[in-house]
Protein backbone atom coordinates (compact mmCIF):
# COMPACT_ATOMS: atom_id res chain seq x y z
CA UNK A 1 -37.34 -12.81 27.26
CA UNK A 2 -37.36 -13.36 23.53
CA UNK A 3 -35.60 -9.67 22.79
CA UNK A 4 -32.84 -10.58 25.31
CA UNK A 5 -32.11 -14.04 23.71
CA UNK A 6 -32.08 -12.31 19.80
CA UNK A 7 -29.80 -9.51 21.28
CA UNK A 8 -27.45 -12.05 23.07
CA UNK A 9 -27.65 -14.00 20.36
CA UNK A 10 -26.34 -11.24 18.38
CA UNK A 11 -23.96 -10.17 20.10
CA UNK A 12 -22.11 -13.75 20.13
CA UNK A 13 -22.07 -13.35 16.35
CA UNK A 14 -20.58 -10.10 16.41
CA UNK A 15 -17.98 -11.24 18.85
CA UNK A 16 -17.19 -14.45 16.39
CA UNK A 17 -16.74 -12.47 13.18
CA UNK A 18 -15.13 -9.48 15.33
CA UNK A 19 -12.74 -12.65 16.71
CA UNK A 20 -11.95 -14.34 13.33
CA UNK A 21 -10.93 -10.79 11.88
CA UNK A 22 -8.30 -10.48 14.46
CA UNK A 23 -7.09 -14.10 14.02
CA UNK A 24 -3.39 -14.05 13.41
CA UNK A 25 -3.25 -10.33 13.04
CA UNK A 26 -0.05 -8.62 14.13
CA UNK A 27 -1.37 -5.25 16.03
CA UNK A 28 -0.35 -1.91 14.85
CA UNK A 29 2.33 -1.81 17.29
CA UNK A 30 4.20 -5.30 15.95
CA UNK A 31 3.07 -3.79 12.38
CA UNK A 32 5.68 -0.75 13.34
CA UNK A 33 8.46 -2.36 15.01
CA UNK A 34 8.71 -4.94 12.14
CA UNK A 35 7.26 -4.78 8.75
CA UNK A 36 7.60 -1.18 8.76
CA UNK A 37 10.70 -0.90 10.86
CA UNK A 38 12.92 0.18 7.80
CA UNK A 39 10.01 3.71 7.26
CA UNK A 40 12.38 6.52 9.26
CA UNK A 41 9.46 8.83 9.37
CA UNK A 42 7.66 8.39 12.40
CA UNK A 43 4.36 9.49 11.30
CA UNK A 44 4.55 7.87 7.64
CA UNK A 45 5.39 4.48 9.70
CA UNK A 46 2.17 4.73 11.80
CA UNK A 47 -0.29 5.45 8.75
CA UNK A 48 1.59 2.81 7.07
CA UNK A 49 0.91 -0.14 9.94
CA UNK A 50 -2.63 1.40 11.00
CA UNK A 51 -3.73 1.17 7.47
CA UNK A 52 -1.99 -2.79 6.68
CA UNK A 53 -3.81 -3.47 9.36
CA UNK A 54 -6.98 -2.02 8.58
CA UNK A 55 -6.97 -3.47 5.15
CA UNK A 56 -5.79 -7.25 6.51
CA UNK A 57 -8.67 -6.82 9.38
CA UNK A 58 -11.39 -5.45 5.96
CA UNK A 59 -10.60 -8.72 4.55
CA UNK A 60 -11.13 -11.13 6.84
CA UNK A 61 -14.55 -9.89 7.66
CA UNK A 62 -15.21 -10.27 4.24
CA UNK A 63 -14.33 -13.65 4.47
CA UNK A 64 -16.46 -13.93 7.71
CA UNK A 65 -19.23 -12.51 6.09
CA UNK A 66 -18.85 -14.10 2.57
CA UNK A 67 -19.38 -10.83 0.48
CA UNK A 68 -20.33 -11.36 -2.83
CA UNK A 69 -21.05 -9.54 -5.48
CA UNK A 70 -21.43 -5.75 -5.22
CA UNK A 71 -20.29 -5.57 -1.58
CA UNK A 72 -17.66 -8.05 -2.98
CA UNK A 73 -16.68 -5.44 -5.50
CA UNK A 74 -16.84 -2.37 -2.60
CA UNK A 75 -14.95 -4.63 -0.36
CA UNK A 76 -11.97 -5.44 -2.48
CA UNK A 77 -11.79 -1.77 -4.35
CA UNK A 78 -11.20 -0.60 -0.51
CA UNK A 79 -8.40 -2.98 -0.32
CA UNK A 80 -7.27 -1.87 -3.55
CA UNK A 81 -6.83 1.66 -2.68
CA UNK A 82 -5.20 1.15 0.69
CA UNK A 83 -2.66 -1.81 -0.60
CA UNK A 84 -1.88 1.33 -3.58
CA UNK A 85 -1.22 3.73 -0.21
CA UNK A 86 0.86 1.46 1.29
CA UNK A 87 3.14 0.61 -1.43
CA UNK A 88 3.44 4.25 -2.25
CA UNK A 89 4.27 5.58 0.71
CA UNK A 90 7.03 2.97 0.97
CA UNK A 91 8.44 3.22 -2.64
CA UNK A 92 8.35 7.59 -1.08
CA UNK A 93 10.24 7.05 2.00
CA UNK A 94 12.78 5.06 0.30
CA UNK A 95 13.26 7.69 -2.64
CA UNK A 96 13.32 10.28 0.49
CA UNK A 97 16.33 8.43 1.66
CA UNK A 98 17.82 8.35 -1.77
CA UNK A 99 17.66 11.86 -2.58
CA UNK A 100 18.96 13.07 0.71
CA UNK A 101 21.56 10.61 1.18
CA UNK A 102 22.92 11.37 -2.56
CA UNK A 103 22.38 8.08 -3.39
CA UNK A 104 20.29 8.12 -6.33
CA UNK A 105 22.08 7.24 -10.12
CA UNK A 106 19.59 6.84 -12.63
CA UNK A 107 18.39 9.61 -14.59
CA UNK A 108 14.28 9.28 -14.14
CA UNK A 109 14.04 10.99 -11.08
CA UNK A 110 15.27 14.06 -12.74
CA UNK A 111 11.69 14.95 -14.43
CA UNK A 112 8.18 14.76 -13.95
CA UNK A 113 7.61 13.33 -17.44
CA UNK A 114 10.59 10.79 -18.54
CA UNK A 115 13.51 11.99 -21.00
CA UNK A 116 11.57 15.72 -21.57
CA UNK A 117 14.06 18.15 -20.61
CA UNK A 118 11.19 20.43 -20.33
CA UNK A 119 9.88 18.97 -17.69
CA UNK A 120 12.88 18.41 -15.63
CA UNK A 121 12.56 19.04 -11.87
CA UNK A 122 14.72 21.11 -10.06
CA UNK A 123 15.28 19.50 -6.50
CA UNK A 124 17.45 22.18 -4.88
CA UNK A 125 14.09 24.99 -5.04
CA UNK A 126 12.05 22.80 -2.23
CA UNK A 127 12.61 19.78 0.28
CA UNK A 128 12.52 16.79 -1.38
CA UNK A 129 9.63 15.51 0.54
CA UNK A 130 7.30 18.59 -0.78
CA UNK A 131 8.48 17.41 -4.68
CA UNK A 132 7.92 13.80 -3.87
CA UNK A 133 4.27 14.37 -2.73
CA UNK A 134 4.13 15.90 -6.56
CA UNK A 135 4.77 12.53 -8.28
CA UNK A 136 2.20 9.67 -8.77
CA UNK A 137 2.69 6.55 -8.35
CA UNK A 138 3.48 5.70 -11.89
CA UNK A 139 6.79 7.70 -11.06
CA UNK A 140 7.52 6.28 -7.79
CA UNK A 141 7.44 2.59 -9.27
CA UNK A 142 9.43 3.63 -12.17
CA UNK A 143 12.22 5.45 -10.57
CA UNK A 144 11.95 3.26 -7.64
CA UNK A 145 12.60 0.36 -10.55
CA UNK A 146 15.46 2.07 -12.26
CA UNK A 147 17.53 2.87 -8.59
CA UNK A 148 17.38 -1.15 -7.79
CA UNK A 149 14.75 -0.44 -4.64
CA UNK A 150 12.50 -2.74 -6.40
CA UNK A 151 13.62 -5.82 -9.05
CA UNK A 152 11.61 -5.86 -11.92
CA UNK A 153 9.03 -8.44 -11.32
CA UNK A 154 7.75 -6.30 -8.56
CA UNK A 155 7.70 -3.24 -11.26
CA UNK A 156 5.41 -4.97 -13.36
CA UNK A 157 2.98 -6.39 -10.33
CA UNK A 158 2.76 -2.72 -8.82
CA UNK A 159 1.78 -1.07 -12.14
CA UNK A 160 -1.18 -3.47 -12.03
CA UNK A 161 -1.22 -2.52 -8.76
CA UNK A 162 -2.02 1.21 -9.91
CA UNK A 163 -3.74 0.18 -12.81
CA UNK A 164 -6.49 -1.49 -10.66
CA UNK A 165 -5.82 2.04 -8.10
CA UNK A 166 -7.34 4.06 -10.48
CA UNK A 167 -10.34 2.65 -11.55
CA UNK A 168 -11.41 4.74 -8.61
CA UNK A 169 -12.66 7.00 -11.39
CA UNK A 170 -16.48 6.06 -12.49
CA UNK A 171 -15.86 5.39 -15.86
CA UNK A 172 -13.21 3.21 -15.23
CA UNK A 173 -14.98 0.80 -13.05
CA UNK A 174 -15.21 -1.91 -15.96
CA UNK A 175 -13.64 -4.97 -14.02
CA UNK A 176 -14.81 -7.88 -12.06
CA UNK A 177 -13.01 -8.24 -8.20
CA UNK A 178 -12.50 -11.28 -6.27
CA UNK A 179 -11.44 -11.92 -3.06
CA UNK A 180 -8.02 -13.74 -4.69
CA UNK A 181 -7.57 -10.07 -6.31
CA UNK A 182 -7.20 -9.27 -2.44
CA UNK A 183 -4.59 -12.15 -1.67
CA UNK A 184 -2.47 -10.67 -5.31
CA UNK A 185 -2.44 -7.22 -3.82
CA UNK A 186 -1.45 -8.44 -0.20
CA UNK A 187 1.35 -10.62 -1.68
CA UNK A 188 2.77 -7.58 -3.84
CA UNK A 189 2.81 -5.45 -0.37
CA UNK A 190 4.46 -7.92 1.29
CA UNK A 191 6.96 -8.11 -1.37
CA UNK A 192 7.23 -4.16 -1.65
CA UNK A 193 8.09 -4.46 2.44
CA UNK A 194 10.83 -7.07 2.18
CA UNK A 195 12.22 -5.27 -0.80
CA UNK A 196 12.23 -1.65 0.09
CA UNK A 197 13.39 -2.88 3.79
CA UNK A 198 16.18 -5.00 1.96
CA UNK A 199 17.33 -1.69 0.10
CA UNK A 200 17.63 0.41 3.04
CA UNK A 201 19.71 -2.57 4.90
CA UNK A 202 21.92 -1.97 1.88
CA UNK A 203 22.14 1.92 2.13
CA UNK A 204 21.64 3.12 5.78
């Protein structure tokens, strides 16, 4: 009798925390038709939402849980890496749109390293989603920057953004992660959404 009152009793409290993660949650399905409504590539649109979702869900069990500490520090590097996928893969499909559209001015997106004419990509050998996949994210921000997909402020947010990305390497794990790290990262993705979605209103 005493097992099946500790398992029920477990159970409820997997059943709270599983409920308070969901709490106010748009599903993967909402995720697509709205936030990630703009993303023309079908498949790119459903990693997008099943991963903001993910990462949103991640955090509120760590808030159910109160993680502190190292599984703080696991728990919010997690969110750092997926917030980084997010925003890249957005700042890509809007570039995508740019280069095959003909709509893109600047003079960044023209080489893998900035202003060396030695390193100057040619777009017309491959699709431009195969170069794309080439760049890092320090490229995508930057020519995403210069092309007015993104203002400035944002710039400067998602290089921190990719600053905190890769201390994914060992030596670089050096800082100290808090949940409000979480909420920062959350707020530039939102802002990368509205921005990148406000950019393709502009250029359809």
């Amino acid at each position: 009798m005493a097992k099946v009152v500790q398992e029920n009793f477990g159970e409820k409290i997997i059943e709270a925390v599983r409920d308070f993660a969901k709490t106010d949650l748009k599903s993967v399905g909402d995720l697509e038709a709205d936030e990630f409504s703009h993303v023309s590539d079908d498949r790119l649109r459903e990693a997008l939402a099943t991963t903001f979702y993910g990462t949103r869900w991640l955090y509120k069990v760590g808030l159910a849980l109160l993680v502190r500490d190292a599984e703080q520090l696991a728990h919010v590097r997690a969110q750092v890496m997926d917030y980084g996928g997010v925003c890249e893969g957005l700042l890509s499909d809007a570039l995508l749109h740019a280069l095959r559209t003909g709509r893109l001015r600047g003079t960044k997106y023209q080489f893998f390293k900035f202003g060396d004419p030695k390193a100057r990509i040619n777009w017309g050998v491959l699709d431009p989603l195969s170069q794309l996949t080439r760049q890092s994210f320090f490229w995508h921000i930057e020519v995403a920057a210069e092309e007015g997909i993104i203002d400035a402020r944002l710039q400067s947010r998602l290089d921190t953004m990719r600053k905190e990305r890769n201390t994914v390497h060992m030596r670089a794990r050096t800082y100290n992660a808090f949940l409000g790290t979480s909420k920062a990262l959350f707020a530039s993705t939102i802002a990368t959404i509205h921005q990148t979605k406000a950019w393709r209103r502009a250029n359809p």
